[in-house]
N, C-alpha and C. Protein backbone atom coordinates (compact mmCIF):
# COMPACT_ATOMS: atom_id res chain seq x y z
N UNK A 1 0.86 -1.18 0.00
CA UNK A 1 0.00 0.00 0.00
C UNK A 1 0.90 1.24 0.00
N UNK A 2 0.23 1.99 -0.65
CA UNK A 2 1.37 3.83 -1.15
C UNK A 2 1.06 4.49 0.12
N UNK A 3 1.90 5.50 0.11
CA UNK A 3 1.73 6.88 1.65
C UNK A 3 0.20 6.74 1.40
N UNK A 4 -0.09 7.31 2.34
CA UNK A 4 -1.60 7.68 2.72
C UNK A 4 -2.01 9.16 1.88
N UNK A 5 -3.21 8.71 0.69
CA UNK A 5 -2.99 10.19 -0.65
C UNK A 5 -4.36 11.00 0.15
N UNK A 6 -4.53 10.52 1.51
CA UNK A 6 -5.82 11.30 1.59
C UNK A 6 -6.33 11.32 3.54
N UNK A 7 -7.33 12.07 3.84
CA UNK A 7 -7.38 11.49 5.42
C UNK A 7 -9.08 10.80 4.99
N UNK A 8 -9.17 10.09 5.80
CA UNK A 8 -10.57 10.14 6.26
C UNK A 8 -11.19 10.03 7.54
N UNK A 9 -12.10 11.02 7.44
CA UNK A 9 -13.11 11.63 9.00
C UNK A 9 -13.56 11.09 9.05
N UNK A 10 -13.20 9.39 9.42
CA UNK A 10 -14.34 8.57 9.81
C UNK A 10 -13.39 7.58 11.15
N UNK A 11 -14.05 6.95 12.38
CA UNK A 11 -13.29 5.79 12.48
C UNK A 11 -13.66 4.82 12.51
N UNK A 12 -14.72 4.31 11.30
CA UNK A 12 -15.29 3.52 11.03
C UNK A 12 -14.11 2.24 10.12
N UNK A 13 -13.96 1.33 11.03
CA UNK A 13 -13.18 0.54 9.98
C UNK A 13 -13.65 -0.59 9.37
N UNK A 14 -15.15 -0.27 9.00
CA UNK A 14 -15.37 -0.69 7.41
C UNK A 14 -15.19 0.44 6.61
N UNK A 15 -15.30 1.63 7.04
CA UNK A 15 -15.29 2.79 5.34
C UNK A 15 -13.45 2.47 4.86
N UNK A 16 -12.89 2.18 6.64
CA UNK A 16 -11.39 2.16 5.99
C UNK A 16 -10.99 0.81 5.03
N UNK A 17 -11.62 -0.30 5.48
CA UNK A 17 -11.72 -1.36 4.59
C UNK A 17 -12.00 -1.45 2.91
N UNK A 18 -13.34 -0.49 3.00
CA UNK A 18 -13.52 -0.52 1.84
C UNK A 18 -12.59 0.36 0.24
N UNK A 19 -12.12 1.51 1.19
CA UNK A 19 -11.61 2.05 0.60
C UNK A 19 -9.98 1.58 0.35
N UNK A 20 -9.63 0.62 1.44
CA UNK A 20 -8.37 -0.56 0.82
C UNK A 20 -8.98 -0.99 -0.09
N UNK A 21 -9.98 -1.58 -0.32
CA UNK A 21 -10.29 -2.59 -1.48
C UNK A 21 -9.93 -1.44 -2.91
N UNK A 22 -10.22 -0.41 -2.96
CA UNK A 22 -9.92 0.52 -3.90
C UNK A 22 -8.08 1.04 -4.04
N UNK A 23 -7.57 0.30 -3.09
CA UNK A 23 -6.11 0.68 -3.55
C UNK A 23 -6.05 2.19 -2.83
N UNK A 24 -6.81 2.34 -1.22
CA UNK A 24 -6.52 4.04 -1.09
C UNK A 24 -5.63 4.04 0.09
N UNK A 25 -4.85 4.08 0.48
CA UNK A 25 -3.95 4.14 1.66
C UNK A 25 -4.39 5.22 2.55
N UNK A 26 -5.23 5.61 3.81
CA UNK A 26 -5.39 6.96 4.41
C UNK A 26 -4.77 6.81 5.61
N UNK A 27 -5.11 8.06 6.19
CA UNK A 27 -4.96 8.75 7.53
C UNK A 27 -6.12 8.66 8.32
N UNK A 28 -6.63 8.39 9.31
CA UNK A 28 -7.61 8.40 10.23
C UNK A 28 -7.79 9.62 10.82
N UNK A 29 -8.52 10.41 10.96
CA UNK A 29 -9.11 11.35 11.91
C UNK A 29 -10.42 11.71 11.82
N UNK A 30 -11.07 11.22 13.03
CA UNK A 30 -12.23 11.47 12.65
C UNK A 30 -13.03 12.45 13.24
N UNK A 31 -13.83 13.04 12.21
CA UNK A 31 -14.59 14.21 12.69
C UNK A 31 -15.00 14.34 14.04
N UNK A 32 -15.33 15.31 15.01
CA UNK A 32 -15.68 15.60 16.11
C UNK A 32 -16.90 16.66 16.02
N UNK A 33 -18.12 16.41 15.41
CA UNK A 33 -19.02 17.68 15.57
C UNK A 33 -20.48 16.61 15.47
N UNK A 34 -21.18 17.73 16.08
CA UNK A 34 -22.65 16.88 16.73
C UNK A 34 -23.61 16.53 15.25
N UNK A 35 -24.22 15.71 15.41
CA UNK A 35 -24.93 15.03 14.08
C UNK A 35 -26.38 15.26 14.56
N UNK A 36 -26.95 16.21 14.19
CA UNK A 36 -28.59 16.25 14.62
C UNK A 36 -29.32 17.27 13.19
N UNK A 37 -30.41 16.63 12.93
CA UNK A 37 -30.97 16.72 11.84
C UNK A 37 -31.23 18.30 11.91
N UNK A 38 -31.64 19.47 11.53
CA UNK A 38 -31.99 20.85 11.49
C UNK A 38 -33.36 20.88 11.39
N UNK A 39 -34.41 21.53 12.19
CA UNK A 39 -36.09 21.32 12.24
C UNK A 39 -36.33 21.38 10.83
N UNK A 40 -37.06 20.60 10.30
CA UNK A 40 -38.00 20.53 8.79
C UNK A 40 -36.60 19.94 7.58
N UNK A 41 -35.86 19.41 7.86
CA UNK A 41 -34.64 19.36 7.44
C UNK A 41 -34.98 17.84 6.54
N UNK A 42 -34.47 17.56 5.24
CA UNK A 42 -34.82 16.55 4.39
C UNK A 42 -34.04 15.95 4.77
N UNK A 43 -34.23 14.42 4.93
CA UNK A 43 -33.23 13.07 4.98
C UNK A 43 -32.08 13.10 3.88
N UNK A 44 -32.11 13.69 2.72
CA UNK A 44 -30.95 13.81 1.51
C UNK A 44 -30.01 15.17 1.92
N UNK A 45 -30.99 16.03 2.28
CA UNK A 45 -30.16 17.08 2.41
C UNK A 45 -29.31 16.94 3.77
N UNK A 46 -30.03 16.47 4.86
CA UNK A 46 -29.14 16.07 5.95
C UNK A 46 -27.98 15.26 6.09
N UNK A 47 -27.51 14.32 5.17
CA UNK A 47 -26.61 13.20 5.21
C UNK A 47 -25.44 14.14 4.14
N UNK A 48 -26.35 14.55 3.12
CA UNK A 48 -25.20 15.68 2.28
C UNK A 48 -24.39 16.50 3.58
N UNK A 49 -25.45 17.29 3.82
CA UNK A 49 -24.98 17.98 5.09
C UNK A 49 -23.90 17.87 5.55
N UNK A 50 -24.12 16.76 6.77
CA UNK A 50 -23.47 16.41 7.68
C UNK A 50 -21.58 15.75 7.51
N UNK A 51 -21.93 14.91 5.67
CA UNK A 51 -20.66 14.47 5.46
C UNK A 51 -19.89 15.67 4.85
N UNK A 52 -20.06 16.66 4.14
CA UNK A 52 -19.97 17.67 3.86
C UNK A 52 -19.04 18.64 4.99
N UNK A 53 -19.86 19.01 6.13
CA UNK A 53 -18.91 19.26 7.44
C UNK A 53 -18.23 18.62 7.77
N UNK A 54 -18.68 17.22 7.83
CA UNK A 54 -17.82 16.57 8.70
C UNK A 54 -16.07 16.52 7.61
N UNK A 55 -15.92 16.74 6.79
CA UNK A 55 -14.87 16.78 5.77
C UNK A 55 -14.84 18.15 5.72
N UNK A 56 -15.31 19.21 6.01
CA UNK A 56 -14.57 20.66 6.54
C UNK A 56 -14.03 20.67 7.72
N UNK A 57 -14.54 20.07 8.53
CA UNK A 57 -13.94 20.01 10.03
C UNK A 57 -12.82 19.48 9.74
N UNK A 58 -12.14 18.53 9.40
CA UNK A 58 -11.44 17.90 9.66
C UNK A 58 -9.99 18.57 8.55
N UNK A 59 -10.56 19.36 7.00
CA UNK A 59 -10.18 20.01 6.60
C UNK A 59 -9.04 20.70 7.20
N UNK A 60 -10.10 21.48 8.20
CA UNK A 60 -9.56 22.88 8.68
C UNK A 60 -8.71 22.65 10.23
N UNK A 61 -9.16 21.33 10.68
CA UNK A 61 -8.13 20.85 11.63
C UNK A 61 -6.79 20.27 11.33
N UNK A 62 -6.75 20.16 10.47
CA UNK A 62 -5.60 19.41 9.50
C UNK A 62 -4.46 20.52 8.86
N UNK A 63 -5.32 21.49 8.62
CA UNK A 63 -4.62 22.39 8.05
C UNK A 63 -4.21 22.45 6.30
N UNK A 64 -5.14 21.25 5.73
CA UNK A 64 -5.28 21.20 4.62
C UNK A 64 -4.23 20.28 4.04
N UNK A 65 -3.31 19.32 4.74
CA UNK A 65 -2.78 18.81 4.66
C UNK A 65 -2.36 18.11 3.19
N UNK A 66 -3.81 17.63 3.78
CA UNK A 66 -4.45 16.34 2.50
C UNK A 66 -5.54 16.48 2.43
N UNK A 67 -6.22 15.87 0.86
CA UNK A 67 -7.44 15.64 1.20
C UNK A 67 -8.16 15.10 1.49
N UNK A 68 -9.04 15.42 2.43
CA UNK A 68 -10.46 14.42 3.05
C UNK A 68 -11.76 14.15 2.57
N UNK A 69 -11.48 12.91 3.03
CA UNK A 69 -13.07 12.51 2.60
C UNK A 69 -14.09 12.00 3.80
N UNK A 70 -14.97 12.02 3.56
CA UNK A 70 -16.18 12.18 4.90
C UNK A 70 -17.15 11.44 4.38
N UNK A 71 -17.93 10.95 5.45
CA UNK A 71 -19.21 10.16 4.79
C UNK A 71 -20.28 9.88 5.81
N UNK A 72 -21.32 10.38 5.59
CA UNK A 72 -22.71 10.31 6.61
C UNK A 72 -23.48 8.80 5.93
N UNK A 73 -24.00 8.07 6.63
CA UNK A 73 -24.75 7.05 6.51
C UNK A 73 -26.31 7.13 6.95
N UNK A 74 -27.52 6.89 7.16
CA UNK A 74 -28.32 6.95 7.42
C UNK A 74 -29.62 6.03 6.93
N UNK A 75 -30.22 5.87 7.53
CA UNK A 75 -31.32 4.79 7.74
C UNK A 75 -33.12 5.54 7.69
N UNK A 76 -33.48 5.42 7.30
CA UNK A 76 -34.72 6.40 6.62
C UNK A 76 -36.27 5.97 6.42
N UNK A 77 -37.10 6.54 7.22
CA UNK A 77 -38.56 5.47 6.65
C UNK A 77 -39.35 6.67 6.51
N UNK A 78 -40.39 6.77 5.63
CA UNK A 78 -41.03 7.65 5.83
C UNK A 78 -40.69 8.93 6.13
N UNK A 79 -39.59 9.33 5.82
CA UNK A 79 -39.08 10.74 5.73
C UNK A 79 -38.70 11.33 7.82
N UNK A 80 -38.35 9.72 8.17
CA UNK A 80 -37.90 9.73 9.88
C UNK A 80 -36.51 9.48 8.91
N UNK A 81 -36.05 9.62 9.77
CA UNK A 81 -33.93 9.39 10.33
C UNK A 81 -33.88 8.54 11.22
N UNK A 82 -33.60 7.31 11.12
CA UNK A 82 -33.77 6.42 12.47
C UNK A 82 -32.60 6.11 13.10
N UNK A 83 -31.65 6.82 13.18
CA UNK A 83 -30.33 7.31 13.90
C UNK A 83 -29.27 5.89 14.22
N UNK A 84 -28.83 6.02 15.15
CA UNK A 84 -28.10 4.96 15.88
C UNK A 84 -28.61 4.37 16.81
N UNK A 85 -29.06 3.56 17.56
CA UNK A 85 -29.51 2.76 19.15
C UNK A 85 -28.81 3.74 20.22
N UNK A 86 -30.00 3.98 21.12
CA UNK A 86 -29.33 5.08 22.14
C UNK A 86 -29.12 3.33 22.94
N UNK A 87 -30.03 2.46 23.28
CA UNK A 87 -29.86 1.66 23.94
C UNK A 87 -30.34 0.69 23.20
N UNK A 88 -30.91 -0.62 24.48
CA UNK A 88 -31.63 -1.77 23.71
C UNK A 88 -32.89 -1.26 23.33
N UNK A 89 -33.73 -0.74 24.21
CA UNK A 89 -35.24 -0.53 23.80
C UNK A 89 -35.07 0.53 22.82
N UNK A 90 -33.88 1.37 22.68
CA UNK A 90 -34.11 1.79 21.50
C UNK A 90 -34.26 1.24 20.19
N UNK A 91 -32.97 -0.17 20.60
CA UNK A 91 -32.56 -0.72 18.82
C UNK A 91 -33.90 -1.70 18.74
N UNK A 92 -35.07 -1.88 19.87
CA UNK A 92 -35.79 -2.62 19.70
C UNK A 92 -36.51 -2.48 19.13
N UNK A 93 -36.96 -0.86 19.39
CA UNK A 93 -38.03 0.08 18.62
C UNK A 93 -37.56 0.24 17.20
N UNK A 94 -36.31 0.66 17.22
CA UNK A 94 -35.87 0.55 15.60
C UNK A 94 -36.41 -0.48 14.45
N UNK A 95 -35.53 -1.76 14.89
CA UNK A 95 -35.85 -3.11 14.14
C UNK A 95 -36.81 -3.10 14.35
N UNK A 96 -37.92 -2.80 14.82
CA UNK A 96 -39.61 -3.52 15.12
C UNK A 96 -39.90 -2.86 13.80
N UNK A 97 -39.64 -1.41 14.09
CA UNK A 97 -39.94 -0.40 12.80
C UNK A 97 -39.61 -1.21 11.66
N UNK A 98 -38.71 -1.68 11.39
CA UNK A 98 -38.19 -1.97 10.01
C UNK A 98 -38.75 -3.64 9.91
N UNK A 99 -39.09 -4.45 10.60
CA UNK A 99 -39.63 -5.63 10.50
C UNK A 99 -40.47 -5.63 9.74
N UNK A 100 -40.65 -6.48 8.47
CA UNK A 100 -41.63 -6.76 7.12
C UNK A 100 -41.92 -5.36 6.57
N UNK A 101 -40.91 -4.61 6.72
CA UNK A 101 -40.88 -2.96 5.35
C UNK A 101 -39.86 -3.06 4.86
N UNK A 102 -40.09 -1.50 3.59
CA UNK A 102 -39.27 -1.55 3.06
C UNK A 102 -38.76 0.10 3.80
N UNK A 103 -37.41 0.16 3.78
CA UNK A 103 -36.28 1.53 3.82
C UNK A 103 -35.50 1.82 3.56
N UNK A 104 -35.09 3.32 3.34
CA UNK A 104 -34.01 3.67 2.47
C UNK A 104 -32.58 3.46 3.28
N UNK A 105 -31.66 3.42 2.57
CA UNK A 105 -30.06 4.21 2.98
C UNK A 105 -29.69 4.85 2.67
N UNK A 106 -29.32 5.87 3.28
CA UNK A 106 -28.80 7.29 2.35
C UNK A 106 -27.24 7.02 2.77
N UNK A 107 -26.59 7.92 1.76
CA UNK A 107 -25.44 7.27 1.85
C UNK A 107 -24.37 8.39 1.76
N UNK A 108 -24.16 9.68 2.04
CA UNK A 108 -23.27 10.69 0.99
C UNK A 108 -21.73 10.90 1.30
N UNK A 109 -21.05 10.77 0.33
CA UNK A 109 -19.71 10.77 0.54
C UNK A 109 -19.38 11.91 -0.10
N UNK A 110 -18.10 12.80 1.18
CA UNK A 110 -17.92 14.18 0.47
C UNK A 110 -16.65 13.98 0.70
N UNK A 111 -15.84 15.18 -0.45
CA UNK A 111 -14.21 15.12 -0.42
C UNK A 111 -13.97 16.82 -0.36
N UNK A 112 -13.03 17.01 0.71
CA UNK A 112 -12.70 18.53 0.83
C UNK A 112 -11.15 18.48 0.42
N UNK A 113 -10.77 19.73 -0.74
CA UNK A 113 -9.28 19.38 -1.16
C UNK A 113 -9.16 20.73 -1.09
N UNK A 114 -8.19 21.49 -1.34
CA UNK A 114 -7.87 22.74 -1.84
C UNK A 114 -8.78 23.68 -2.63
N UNK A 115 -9.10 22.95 -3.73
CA UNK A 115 -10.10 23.49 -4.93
C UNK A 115 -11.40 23.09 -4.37
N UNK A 116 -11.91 23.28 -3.07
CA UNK A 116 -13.41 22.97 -3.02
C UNK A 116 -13.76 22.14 -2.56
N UNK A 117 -14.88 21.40 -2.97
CA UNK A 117 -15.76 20.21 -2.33
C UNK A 117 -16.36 19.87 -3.01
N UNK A 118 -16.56 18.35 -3.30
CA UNK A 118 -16.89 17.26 -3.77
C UNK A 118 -18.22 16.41 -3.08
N UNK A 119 -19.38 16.32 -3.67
CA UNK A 119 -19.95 15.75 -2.84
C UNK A 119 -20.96 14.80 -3.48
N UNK A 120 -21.31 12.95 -3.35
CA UNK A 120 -21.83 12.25 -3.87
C UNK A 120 -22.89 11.46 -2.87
N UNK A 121 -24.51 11.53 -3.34
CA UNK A 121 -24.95 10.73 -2.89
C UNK A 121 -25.43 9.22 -3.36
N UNK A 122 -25.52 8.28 -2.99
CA UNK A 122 -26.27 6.94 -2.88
C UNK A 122 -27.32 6.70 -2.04
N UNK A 123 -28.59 6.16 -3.07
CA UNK A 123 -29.66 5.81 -2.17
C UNK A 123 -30.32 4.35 -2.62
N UNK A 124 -30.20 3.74 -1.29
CA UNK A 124 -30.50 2.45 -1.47
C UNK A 124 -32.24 2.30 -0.73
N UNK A 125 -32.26 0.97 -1.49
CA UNK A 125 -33.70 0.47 -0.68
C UNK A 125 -33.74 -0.64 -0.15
N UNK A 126 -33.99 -1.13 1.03
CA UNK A 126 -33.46 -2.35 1.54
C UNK A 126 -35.33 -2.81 2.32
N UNK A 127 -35.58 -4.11 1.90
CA UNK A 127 -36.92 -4.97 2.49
C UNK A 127 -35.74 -5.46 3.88
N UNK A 128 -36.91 -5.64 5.03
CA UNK A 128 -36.41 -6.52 5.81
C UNK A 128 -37.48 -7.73 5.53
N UNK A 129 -37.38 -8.67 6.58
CA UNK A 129 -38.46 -9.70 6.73
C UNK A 129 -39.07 -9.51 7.96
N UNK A 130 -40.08 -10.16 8.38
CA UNK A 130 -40.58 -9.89 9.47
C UNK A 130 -39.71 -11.02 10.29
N UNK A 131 -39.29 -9.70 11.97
CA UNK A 131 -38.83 -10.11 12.60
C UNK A 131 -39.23 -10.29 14.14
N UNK A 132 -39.10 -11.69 14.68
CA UNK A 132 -39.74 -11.33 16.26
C UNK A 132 -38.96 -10.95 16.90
N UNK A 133 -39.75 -10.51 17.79
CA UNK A 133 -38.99 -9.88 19.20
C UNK A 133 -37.86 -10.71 19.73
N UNK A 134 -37.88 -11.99 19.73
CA UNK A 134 -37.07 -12.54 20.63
C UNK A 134 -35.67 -12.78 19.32
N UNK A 135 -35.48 -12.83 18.37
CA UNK A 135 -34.43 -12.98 17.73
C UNK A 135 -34.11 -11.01 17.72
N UNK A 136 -34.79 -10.03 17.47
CA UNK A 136 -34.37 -8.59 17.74
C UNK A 136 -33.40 -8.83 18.92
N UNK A 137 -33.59 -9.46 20.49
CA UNK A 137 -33.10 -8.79 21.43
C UNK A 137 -31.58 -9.86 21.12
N UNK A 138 -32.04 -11.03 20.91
CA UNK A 138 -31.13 -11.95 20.42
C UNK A 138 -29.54 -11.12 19.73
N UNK A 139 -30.35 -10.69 18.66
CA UNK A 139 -28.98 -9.66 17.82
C UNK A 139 -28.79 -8.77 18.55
N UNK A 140 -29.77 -7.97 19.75
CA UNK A 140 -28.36 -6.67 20.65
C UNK A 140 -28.10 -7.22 21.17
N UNK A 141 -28.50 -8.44 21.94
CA UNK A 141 -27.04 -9.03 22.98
C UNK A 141 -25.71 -9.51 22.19
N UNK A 142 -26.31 -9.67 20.54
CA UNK A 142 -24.69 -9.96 19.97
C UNK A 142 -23.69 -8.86 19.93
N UNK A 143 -24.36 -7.84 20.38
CA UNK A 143 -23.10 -6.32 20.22
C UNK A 143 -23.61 -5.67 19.06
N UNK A 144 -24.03 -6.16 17.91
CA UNK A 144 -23.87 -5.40 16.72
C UNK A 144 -24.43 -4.50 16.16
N UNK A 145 -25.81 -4.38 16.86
CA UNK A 145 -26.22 -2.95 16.34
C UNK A 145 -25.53 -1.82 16.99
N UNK A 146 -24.78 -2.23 18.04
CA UNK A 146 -24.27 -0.64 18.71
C UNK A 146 -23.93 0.05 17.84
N UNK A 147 -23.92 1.23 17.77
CA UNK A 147 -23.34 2.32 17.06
C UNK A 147 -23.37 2.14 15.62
N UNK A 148 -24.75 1.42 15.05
CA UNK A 148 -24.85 1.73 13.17
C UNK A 148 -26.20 2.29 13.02
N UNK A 149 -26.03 2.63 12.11
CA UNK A 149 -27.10 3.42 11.71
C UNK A 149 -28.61 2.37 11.42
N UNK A 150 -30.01 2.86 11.66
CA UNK A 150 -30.70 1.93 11.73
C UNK A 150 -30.78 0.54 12.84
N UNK A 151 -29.64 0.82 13.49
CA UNK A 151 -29.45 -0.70 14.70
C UNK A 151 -28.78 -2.11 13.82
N UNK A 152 -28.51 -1.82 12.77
CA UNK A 152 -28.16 -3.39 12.27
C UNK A 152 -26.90 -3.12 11.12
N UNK A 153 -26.20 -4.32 10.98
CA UNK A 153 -25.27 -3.82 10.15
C UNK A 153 -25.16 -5.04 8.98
N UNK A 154 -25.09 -5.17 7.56
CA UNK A 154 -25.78 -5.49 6.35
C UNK A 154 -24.21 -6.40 6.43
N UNK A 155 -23.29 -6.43 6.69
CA UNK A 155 -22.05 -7.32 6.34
C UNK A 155 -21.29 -8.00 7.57
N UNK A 156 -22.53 -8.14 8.77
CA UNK A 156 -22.42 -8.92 9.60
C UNK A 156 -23.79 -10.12 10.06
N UNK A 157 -24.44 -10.34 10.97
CA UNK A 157 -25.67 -10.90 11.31
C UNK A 157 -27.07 -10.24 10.78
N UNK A 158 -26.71 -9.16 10.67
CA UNK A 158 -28.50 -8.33 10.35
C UNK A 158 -28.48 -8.88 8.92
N UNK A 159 -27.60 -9.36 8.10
CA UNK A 159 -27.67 -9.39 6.57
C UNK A 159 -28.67 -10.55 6.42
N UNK A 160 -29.02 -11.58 7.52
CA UNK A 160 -29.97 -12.44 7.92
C UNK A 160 -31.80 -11.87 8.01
N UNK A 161 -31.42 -10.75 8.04
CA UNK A 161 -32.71 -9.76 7.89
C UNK A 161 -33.21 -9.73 6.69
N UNK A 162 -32.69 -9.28 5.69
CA UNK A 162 -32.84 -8.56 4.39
C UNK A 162 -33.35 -9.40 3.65
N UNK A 163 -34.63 -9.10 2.97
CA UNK A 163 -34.95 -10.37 2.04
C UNK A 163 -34.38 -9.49 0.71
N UNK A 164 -34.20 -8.66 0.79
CA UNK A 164 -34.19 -7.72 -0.91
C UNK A 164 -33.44 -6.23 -0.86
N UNK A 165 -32.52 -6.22 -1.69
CA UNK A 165 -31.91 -4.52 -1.81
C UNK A 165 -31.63 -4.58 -2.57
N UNK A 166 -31.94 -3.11 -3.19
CA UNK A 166 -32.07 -2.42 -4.43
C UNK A 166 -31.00 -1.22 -4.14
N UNK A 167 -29.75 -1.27 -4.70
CA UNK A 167 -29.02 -0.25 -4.59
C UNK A 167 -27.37 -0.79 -4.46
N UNK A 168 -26.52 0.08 -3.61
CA UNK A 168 -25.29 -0.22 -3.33
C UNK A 168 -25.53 -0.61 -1.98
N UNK A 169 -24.70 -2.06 -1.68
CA UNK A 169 -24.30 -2.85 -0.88
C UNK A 169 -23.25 -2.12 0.09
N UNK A 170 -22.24 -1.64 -0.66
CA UNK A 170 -21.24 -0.74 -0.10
C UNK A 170 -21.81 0.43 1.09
N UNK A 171 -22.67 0.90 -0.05
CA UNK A 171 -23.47 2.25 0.61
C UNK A 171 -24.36 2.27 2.10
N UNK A 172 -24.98 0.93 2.02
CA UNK A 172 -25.15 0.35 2.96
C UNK A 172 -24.76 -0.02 4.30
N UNK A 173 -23.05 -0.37 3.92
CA UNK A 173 -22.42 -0.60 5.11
C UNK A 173 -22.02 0.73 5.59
N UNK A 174 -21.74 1.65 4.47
CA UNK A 174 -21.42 3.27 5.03
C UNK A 174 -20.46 3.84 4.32
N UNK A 175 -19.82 3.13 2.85
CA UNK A 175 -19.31 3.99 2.44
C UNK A 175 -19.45 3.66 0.88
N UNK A 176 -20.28 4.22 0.02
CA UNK A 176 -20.63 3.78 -1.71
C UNK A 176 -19.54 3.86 -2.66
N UNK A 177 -19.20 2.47 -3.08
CA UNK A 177 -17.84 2.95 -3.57
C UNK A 177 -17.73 3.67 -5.11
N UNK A 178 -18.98 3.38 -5.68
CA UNK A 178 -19.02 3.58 -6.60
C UNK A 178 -18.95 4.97 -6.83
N UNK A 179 -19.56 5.91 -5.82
CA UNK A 179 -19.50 7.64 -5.94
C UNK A 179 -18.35 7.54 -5.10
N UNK A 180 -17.76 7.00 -4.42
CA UNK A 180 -16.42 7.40 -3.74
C UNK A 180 -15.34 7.34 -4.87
N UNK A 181 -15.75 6.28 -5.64
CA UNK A 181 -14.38 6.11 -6.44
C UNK A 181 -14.20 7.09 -7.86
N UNK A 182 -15.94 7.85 -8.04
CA UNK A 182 -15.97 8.48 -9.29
C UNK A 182 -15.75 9.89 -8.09
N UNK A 183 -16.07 10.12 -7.20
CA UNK A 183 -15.72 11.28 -6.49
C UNK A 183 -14.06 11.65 -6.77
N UNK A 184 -13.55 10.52 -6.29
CA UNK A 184 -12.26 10.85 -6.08
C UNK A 184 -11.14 10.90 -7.79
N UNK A 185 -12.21 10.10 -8.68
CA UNK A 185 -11.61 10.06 -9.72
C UNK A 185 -11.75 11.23 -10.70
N UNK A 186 -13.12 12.24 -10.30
CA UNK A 186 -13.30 13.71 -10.83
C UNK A 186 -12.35 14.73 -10.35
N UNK A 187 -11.67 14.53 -9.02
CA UNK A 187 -10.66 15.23 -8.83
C UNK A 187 -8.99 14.79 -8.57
N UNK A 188 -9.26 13.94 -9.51
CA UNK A 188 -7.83 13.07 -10.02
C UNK A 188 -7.04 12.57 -8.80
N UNK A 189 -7.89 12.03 -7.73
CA UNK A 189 -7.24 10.99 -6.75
C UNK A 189 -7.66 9.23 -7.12
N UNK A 190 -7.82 9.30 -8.01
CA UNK A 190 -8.16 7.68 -7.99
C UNK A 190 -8.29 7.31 -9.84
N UNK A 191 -7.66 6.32 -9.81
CA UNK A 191 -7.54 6.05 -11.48
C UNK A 191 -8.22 4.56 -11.35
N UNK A 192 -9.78 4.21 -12.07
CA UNK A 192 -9.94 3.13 -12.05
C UNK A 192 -8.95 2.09 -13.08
């Protein structure tokens, strides 16, 4: 793997995974600023948003070093944001929500360089199946919804959920490679 051509504001190490699979060597730092939707605020425009800052912040903490890339994930029904699990009865309420529907993933990956900002979204649609209660609490005692978006995560046990998705797989887990890799390839960091 080459020097690190870029940081990313995430410390998510699947976005860092995925973006090995692309041949990207980075830097870790990850954003530090609060994630809360703005009153009347759209689910697309919020995830733009948020990855958007979150790749200025880190920008301007850096000192412009390199460039960053950022990426908001999000979980979506009905024009709700169904966030992360504050707890269990949260991730319970979550998954109940999503048991035998269908919901989106929003997905947006932004790049802050010198010349500006870069910014790509992905939107997926993901069916669950209907799920009972007792396999829901089953999966938070496995650990894994902590801290993902929606309570479940698509490239571990919840992928046992999903009868059907329509979209990027990538995008899903939290980082779309397909706009990451044309992101980064519009401003000549990435040569497919």
């Amino acid at each position: 793997m080459n020097a690190p051509s870029l940081i990313l504001a995430s410390a998510s190490p699947r976005r860092r995974e995925l973006l090995q699979q692309l041949g990207i060597a980075c830097q870790v730092r990850p954003a530090d600023l609060a994630e809360c939707p703005l009153p009347g605020e759209a689910p697309e425009h919020y995830v733009r948003r948020i990855a958007c800052d979150k790749a200025d912040a880190v920008w301007q903490a850096t000192g412009g070093s390199l460039p960053v890339l950022a990426a908001d994930t999000e979980v979506e029904m009905e024009g709700v944001i169904f966030g992360k699990p504050r707890d269990q009865a949260h991730a319970i309420e979550l998954l109940s929500a999503l048991s035998n529907r269908e919901h989106r993933v929003l997905s947006s990956v932004a790049l802050r360089t010198a010349g500006g900002t870069g910014e790509r979204l992905s939107i997926s649609r993901v069916w669950f199946r209907s799920l009972s209660r007792a396999e829901i609490e089953a999966y938070w005692h496995s650990g894994e919804p902590v801290g993902k978006a929606g309570a479940y995560a698509i490239q571990g046990r919840g992928a046992i959920f999903i009868r059907h998705l329509a979209g990027s797989y990538s995008g899903v887990m939290g980082l779309p490679l397909y706009e990451t890799a044309a992101l980064l390839a519009e401003w000549g960091l990435f040569q497919p």
